[in-house]
Every structure is written in structure tokens, then in C-alpha cells.
Protein backbone atom coordinates (compact mmCIF):
# COMPACT_ATOMS: atom_id res chain seq x y z
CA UNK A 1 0.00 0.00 0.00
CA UNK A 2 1.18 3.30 -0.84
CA UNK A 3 -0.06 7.07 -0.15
CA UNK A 4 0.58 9.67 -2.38
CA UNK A 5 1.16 13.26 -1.89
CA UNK A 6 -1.11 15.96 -2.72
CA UNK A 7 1.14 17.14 -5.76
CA UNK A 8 1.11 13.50 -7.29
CA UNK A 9 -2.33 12.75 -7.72
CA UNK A 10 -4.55 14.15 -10.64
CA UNK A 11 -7.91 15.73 -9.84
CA UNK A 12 -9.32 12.80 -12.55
CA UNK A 13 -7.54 10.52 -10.05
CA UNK A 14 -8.82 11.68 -7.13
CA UNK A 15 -12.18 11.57 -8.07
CA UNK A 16 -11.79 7.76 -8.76
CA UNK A 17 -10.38 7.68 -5.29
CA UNK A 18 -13.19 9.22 -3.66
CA UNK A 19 -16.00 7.52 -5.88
CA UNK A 20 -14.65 4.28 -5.31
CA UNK A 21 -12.41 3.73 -2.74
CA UNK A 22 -12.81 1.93 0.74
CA UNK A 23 -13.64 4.03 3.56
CA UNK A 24 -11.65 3.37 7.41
CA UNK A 25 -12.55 6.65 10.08
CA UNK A 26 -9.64 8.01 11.80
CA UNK A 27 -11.92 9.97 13.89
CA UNK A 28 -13.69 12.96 14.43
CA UNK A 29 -12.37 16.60 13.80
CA UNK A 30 -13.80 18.01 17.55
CA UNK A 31 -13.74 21.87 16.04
CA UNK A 32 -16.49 21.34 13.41
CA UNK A 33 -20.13 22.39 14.79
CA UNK A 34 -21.45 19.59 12.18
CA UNK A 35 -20.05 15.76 12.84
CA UNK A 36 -16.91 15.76 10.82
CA UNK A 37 -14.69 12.71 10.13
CA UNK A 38 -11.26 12.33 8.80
CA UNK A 39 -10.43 8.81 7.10
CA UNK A 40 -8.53 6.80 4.86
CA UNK A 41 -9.75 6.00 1.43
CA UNK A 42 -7.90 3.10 -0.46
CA UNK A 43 -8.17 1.60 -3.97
CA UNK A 44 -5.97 -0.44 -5.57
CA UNK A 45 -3.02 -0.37 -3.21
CA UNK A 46 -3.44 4.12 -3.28
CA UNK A 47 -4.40 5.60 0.11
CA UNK A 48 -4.87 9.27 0.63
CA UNK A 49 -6.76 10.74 3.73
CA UNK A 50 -10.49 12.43 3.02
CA UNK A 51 -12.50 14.42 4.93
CA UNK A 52 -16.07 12.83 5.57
CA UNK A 53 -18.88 14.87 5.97
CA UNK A 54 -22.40 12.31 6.80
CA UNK A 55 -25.88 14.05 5.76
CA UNK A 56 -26.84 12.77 9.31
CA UNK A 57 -24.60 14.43 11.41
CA UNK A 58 -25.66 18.06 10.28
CA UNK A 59 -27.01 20.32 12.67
CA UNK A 60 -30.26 21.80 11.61
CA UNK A 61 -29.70 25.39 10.55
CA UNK A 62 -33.16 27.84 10.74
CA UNK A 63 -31.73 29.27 7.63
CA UNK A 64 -30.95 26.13 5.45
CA UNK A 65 -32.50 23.16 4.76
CA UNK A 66 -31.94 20.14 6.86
CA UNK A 67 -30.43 17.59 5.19
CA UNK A 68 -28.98 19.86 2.01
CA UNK A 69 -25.26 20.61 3.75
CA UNK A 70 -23.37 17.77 1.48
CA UNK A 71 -24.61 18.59 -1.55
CA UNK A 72 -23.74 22.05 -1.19
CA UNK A 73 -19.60 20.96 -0.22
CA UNK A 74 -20.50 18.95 -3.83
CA UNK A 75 -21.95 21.68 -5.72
CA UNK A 76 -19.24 24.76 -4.31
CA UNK A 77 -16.45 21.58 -5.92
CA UNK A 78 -18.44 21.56 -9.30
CA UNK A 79 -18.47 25.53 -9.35
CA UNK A 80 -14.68 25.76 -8.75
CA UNK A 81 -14.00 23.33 -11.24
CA UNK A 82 -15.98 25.19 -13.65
CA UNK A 83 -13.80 27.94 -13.00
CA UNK A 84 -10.50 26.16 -14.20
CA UNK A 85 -9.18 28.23 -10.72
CA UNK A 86 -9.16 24.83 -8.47
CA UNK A 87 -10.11 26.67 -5.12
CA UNK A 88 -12.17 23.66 -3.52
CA UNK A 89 -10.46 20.26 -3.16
CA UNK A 90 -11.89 17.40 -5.28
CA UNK A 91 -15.77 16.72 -3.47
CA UNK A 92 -18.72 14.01 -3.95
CA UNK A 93 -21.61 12.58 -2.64
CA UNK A 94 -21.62 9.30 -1.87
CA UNK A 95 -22.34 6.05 0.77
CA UNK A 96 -20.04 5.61 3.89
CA UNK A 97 -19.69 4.00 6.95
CA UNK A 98 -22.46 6.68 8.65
CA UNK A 99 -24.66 7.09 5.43
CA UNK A 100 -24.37 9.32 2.59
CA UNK A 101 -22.06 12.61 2.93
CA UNK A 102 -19.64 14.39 1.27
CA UNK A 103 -16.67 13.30 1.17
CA UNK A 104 -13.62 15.86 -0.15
CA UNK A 105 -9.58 14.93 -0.59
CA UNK A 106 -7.63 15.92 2.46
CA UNK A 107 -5.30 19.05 1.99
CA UNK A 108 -1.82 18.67 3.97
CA UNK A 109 -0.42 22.28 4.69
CA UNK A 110 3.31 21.89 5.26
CA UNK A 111 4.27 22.88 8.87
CA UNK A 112 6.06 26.14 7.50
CA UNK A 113 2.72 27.42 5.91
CA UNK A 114 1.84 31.16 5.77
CA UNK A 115 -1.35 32.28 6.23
CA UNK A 116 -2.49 35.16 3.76
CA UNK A 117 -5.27 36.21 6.15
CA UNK A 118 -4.90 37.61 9.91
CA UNK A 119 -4.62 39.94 12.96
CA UNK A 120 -1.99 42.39 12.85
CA UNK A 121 -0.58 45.57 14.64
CA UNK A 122 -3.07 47.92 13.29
CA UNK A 123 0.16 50.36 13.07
CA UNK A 124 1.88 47.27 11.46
CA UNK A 125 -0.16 46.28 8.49
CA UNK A 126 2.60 44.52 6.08
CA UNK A 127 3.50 46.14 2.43
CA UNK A 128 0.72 44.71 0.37
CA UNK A 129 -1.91 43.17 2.54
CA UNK A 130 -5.31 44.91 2.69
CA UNK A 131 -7.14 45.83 5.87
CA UNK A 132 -10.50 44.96 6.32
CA UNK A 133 -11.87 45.63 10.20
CA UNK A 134 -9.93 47.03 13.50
CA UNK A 135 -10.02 45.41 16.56
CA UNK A 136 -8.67 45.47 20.31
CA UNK A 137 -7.28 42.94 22.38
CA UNK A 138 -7.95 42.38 26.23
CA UNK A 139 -5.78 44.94 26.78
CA UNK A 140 -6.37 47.92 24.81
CA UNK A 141 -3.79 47.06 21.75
CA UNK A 142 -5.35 48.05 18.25
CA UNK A 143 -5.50 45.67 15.62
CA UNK A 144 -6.45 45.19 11.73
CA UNK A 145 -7.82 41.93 10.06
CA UNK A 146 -5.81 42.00 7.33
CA UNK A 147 -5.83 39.91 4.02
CA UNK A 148 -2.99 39.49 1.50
CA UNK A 149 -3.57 41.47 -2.03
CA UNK A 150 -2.97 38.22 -3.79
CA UNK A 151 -4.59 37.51 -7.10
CA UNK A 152 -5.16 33.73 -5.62
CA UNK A 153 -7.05 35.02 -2.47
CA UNK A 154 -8.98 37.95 -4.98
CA UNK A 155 -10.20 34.97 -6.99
CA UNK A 156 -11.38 33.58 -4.31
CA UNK A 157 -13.47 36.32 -3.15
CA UNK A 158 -15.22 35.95 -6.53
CA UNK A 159 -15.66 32.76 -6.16
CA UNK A 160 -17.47 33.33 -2.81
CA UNK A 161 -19.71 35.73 -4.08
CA UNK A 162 -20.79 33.85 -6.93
CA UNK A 163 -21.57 30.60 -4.35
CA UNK A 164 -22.65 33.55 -1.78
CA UNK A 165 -20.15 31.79 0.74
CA UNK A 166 -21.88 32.59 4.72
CA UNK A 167 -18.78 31.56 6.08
CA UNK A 168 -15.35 32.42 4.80
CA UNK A 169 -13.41 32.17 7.92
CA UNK A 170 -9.23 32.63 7.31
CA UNK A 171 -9.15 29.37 9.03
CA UNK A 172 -11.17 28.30 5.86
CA UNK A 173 -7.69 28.63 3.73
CA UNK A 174 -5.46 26.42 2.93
CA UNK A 175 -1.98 26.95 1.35
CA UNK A 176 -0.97 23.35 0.30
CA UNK A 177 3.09 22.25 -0.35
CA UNK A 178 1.93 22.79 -4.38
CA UNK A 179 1.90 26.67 -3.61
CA UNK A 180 -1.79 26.89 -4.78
CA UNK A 181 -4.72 27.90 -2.35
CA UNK A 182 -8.22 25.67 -1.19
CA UNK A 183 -10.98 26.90 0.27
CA UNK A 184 -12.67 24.29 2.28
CA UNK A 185 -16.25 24.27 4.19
CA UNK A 186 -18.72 25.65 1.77
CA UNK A 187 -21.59 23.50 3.38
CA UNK A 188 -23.64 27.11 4.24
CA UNK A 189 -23.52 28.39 0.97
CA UNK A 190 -25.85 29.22 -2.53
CA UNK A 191 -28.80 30.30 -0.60
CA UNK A 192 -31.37 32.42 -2.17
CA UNK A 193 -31.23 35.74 -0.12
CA UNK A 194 -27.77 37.33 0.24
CA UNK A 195 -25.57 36.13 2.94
CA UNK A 196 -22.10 36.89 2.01
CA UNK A 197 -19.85 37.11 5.12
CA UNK A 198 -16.22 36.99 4.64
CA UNK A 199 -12.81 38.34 5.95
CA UNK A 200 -11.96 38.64 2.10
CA UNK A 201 -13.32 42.41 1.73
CA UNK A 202 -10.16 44.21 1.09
CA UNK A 203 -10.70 44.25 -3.02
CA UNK A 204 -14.63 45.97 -1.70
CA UNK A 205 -15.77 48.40 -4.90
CA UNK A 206 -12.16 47.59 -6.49
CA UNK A 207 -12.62 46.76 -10.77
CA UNK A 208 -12.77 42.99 -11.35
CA UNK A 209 -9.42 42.04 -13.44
CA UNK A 210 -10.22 41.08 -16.67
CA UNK A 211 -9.19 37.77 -17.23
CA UNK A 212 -11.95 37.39 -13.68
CA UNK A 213 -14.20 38.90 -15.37
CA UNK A 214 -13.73 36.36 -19.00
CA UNK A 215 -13.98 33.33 -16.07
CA UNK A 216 -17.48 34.58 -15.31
CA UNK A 217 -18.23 34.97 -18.60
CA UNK A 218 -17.69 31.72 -19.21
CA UNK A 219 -19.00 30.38 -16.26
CA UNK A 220 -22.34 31.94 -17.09
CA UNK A 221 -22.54 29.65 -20.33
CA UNK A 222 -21.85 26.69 -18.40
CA UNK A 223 -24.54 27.33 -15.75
CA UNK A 224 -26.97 27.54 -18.44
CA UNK A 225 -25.42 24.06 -19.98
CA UNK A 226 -24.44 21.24 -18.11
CA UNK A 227 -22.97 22.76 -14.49
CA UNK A 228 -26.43 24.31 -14.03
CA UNK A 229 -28.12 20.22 -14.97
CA UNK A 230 -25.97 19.23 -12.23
CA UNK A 231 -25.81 22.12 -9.49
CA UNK A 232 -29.80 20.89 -9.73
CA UNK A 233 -28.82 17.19 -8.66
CA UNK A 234 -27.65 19.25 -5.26
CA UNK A 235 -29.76 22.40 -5.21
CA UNK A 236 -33.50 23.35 -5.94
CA UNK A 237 -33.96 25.30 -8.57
CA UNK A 238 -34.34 28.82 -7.36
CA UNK A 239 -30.56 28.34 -5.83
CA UNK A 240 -29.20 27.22 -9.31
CA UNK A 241 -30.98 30.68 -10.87
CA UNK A 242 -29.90 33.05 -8.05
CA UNK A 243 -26.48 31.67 -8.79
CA UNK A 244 -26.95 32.56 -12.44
CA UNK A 245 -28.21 36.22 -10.95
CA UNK A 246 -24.75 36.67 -9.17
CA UNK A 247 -22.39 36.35 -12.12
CA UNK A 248 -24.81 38.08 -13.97
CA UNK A 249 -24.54 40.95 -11.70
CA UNK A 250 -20.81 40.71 -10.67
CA UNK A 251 -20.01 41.06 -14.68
CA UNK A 252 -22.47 44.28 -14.75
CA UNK A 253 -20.50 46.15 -11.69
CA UNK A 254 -17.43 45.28 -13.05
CA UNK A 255 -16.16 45.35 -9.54
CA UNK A 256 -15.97 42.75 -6.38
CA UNK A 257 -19.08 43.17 -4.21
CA UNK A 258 -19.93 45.50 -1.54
CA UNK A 259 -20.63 43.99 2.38
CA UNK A 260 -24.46 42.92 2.51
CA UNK A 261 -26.01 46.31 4.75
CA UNK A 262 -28.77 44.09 6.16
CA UNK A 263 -26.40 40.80 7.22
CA UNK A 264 -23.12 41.07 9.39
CA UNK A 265 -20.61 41.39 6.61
CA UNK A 266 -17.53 39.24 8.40
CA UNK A 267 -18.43 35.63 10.40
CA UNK A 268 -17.36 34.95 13.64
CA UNK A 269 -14.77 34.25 14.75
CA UNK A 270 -12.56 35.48 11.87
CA UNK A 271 -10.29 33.46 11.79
């Protein structure tokens, strides 16, 4: 048996993996407010680590659907994929030891990682990183939240207003050994009234770049093709049209999107 890094294993692969591959828990990540299982997943002698995600373990939400969490992990995957940017680690639906879940590839950080998104000296905010809120600490100190301007993180944003993302914590970012960046737990996302809150509001009223912009563009042909056919296997159909209304709208500004007036704009706790 061998395990693979995350470099060495194609998205096509991993798919495979995930689709077909035998299931063994590890156990349970305790910080998740919905049950949330790391495993092994094996097939034909290749074991990576998934994260496991069983429809039964949600926690009913007065705002979403009971029941619906999964498929939205699945449908935030088929949306970055669409994309060609590769933000969301490779995600399905399927059977597993508790029931059917999602279940998405496991992203190893190296122990060096850097986060692109944090608290710092509100005096102190580094050479290109944006700030988004102040804050004090217990004693007084005054801080910013502060995001990198990196074009990763900026597509990103887009990509979180398009899914209208209620929860884009920086602990929500990953920065894998492959020098690309994941956004993971999308499970509160694509509902129908705006609830966009995000530490990613640095780029607020800022022009779109343009090759963004020809993304959405063609991400708006695709929802009305085949990625809209299958958001629909996930989502009802008022979801898969307000999605549809959001790139529609984000290509009309031409710029990323304001904070929501009526909905607190960042989640809690940041990071």
C-alpha cells in the first residue's frame, strides 16, 4: 500500500479515489459544529486521507434546509472546477460508513505554511496586505484583520460571491506544499437571499481584473449548460438561478461586491 502526496495525484484521479475507494474513520475533527470525520480512502493499493462529511450528522440550521449541507460541499467543488481556478479540493456525494455525505480529498499544509489572512498591529499592516476591520485585544492594543492582495485570495473572493459563501473564515484557507490555495467548508452556501460574510473584503468596490471577469463569462454559459443540470442534482432550482443572478450581476459592476447592509458582513470568529 502506498499514499501519495497531494502534488502526485490528478484531480481525474482523485475523483476515482473518492467515488470508489474503501472508507476506514480516523476519527472525528472536535472543532467542526457539524459531525466531521477524517479517514482513509484506499483503492488499488493508493491511500490518501479524506474528509467525511455524513448528511446525518448536520445540525439543523433555521436558515438552510436540513439535510442539504453535502450537496452544497458537492456543488461549491463543481463551481470551482468550472472555473479552471481549483479553489475547492476534489468533493462528492456518496455512501459511507455513517450514510451518505460528502466526502472531499484531504489538503496537507506543510508545517512552514503562511497564512495570507490575519490579525496584525493595526500600526503594522505589512507592504501589500489589505485591511479589512480594527479590533482590540484584552488589553487595549489596536488591531487590523488584514488579508494578502494576492490575485489567488482575490479569486477567491469571486468565487465566494458567486456561491454567496456565509462563512469564509481565514481558518477556511489552505496553502498546500503545491503553492496553490483551497478553500474548504462551503456546506452554508448558494442560498437564495444574500448572505455573504467573509474576511476577504479588502478588493470591496475595487474593478474585477479582466481575465476574472472572461472566467465569469464563461462560467455563465456553463450554468446555463451542463454545471447548471448538475448544481440541480444538489440544489433546488431557485438556488441554481440566483447563482446565475450573481455572475450576472458581478459582470455588470465590473467590480468585487460591496458587504451585505442588512447581514453582518464578516463571520465569527474570523479566523
Amino acid at each position: 500500500m502506498t499514499t501519495e502526496s497531494a502534488a502526485a495525484l490528478a484531480e481525474s484521479d482523485a475523483l476515482e479515489l473518492l467515488t470508489r475507494g474503501r472508507i476506514e474513520i480516523e476519527g472525528r475533527l472536535v472543532d467542526a459544529s457539524n459531525t466531521t470525520l477524517r479517514a482513509e480512502i484506499t483503492l488499488h493499493g493508493l491511500t490518501r486521507r479524506c474528509v467525511y462529511k455524513p448528511v446525518r450528522g448536520e445540525r439543523p440550521l433555521w436558515d438552510f434546509p436540513d439535510g442539504t449541507l453535502a450537496g452544497r460541499e458537492v456543488s461549491a467543488y463543481l463551481v470551482s472546477h468550472a472555473t479552471g481556478w481549483d479553489l475547492v479540493p476534489p468533493t462528492i456525494l456518496r455512501d459511507g460508513p455513517l450514510g451518505r455525505g460528502a466526502l472531499q480529498l484531504w489538503i496537507d499544509e506543510p508545517d512552514d505554511a503562511q497564512s495570507l489572512i490575519g490579525f496584525v498591529p493595526a500600526y503594522d499592516v505589512p507592504p501589500g496586505w489589505l485591511a479589512v476591520a480594527n479590533a482590540r485585544d484584552e488589553y487595549g492594543d489596536a488591531y487590523a484583520l488584514a488579508h494578502a492582495d494576492d490575485p489567488r485570495l482575490a479569486r477567491l473572493a469571486v468565487f465566494d460571491a458567486v456561491i454567496n459563501n456565509a462563512d469564509r473564515k481565514g481558518g477556511h484557507v489552505l496553502y498546500p506544499v503545491t503553492g496553490s490555495l483551497h478553500g474548504v467548508d462551503h456546506g452554508v452556501s448558494f442560498h437564495v437571499e444574500n448572505k455573504l460574510r467573509t474576511v476577504l473584503w479588502g478588493w470591496t468596490g475595487r474593478t474585477i481584473p479582466a481575465e476574472v471577469a472572461d472566467v465569469l463569462t464563461g462560467l455563465a454559459a456553463r450554468l446555463d449548460g451542463e454545471l447548471g443540470e448538475a448544481l440541480e442534482e444538489h440544489l433546488t432550482v431557485a438556488e441554481v438561478q440566483h447563482v446565475r443572478l450573481r455572475v450576472k450581476r458581478l459582470l455588470r459592476a465590473g467590480r468585487f461586491p460591496k458587504p451585505p447592509p442588512d447581514w453582518p458582513a464578516i463571520p465569527w470568529p474570523p479566523i
